[in-house]
Protein backbone atom coordinates (compact mmCIF):
# COMPACT_ATOMS: atom_id res chain seq x y z
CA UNK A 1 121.29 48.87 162.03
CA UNK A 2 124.99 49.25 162.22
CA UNK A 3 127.45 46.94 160.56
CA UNK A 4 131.15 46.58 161.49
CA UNK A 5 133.42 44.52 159.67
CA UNK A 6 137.04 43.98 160.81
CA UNK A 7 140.00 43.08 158.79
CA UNK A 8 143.79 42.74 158.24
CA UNK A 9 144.66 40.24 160.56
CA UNK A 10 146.84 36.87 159.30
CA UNK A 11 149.97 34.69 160.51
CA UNK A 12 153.25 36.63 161.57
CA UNK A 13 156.22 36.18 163.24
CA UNK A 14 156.91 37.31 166.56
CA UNK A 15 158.35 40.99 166.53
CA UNK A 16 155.77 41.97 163.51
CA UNK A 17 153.48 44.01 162.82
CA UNK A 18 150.32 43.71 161.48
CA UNK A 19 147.46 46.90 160.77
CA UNK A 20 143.48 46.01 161.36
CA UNK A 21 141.23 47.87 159.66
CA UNK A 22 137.27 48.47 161.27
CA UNK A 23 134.81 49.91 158.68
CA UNK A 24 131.67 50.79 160.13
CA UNK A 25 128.42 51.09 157.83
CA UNK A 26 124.75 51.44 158.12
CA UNK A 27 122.61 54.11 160.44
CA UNK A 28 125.64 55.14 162.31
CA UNK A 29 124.67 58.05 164.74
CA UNK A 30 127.16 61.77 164.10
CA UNK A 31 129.11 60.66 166.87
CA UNK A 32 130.14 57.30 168.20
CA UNK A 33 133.75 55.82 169.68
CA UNK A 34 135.25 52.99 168.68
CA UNK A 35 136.72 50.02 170.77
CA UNK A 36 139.19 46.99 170.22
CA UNK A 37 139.33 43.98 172.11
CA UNK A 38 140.50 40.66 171.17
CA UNK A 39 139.31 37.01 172.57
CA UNK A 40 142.09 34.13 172.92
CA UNK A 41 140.93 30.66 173.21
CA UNK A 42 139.85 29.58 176.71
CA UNK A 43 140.24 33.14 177.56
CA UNK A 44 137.64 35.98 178.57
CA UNK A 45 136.88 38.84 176.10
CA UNK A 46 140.18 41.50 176.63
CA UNK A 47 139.53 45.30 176.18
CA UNK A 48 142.14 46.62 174.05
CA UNK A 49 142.33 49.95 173.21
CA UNK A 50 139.50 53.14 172.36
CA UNK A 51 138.64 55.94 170.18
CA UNK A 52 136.77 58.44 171.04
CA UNK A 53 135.07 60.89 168.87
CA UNK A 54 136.98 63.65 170.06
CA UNK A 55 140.04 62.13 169.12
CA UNK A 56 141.44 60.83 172.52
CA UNK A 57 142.49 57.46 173.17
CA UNK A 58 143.06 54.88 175.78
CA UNK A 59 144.93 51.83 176.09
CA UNK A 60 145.21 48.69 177.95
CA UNK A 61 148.55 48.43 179.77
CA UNK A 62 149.45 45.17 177.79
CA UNK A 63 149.29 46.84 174.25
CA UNK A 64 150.16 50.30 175.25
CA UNK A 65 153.32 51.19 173.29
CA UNK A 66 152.80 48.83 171.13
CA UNK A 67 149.57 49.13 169.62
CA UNK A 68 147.78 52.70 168.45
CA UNK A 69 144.35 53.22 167.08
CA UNK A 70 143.77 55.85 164.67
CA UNK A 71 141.28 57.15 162.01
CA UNK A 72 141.96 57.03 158.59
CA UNK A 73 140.95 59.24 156.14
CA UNK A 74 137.27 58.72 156.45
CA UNK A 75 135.51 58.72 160.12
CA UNK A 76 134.08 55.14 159.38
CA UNK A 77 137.61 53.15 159.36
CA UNK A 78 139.60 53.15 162.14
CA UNK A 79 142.65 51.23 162.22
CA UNK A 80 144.61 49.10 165.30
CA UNK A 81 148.41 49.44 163.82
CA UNK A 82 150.05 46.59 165.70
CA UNK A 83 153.62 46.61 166.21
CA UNK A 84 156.39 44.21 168.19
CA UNK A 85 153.48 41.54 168.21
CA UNK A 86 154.29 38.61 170.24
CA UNK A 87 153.17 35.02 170.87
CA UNK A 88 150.62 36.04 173.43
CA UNK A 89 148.71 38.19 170.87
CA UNK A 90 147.27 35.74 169.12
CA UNK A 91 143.92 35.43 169.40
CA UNK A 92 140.47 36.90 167.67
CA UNK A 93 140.32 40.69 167.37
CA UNK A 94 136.54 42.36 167.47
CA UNK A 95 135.79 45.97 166.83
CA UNK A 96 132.91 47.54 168.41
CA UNK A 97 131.07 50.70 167.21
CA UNK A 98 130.16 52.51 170.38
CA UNK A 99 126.97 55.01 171.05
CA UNK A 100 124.32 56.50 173.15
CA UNK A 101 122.23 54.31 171.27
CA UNK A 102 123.94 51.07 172.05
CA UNK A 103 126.89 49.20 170.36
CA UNK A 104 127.80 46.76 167.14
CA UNK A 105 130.40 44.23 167.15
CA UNK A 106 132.04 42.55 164.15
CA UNK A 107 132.31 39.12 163.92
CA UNK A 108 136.35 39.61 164.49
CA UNK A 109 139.60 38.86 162.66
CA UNK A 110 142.00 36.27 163.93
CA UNK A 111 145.79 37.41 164.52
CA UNK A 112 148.43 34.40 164.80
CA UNK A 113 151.60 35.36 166.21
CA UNK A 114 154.59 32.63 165.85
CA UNK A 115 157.40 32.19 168.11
């Protein structure tokens, strides 16, 4: 079993920034990516952003520039470092742990953005 717990997120006002923390436990395979997405209300699941175990990254168009995912100093937290957040970011932010063996979600973190 793999857990993933997501934190960080809160209430902020439009131009923010806000940093959200994944921390990924359990039987976690040697090598694995990991994947943001976020969920607003009355809206389908979004794919965010990904980190691969290599180091690469990719980025949805909306966030890219704005958003980067990195690993901090242990490989089982990886961050989303949010910056110039605006109204339309609000909504619930999941982190996935991603392997050959399947994937985890956490149960997400909810980001409010204010106008």
């Amino acid at each position: 079993q793999v857990q993933v717990v997501e934190s960080g997120g809160g209430l902020v006002q439009s131009g923010g920034s806000l940093k959200l923390s994944c921390e990924v436990s359990g039987r976690t395979l040697s090598a694995y990516d990991i994947g943001w997405y976020r969920q607003a209300p009355g809206k389908e699941r979004e794919y965010l952003a990904r980190l691969w175990d290599n180091g690469l990254t990719q980025y949805e168009d909306a966030v890219k520039g704005r958003f980067t995912i990195f690993r901090g100093t242990t490989k089982n937290v990886v961050y989303l470092q949010m910056n110039n957040l605006k109204p339309e970011d609000t909504a619930v932010y999941y982190c996935t742990y991603i392997s050959g063996h399947g994937d985890s979600w956490g149960r997400g973190t909810q980001v409010t953005v204010s106008s």
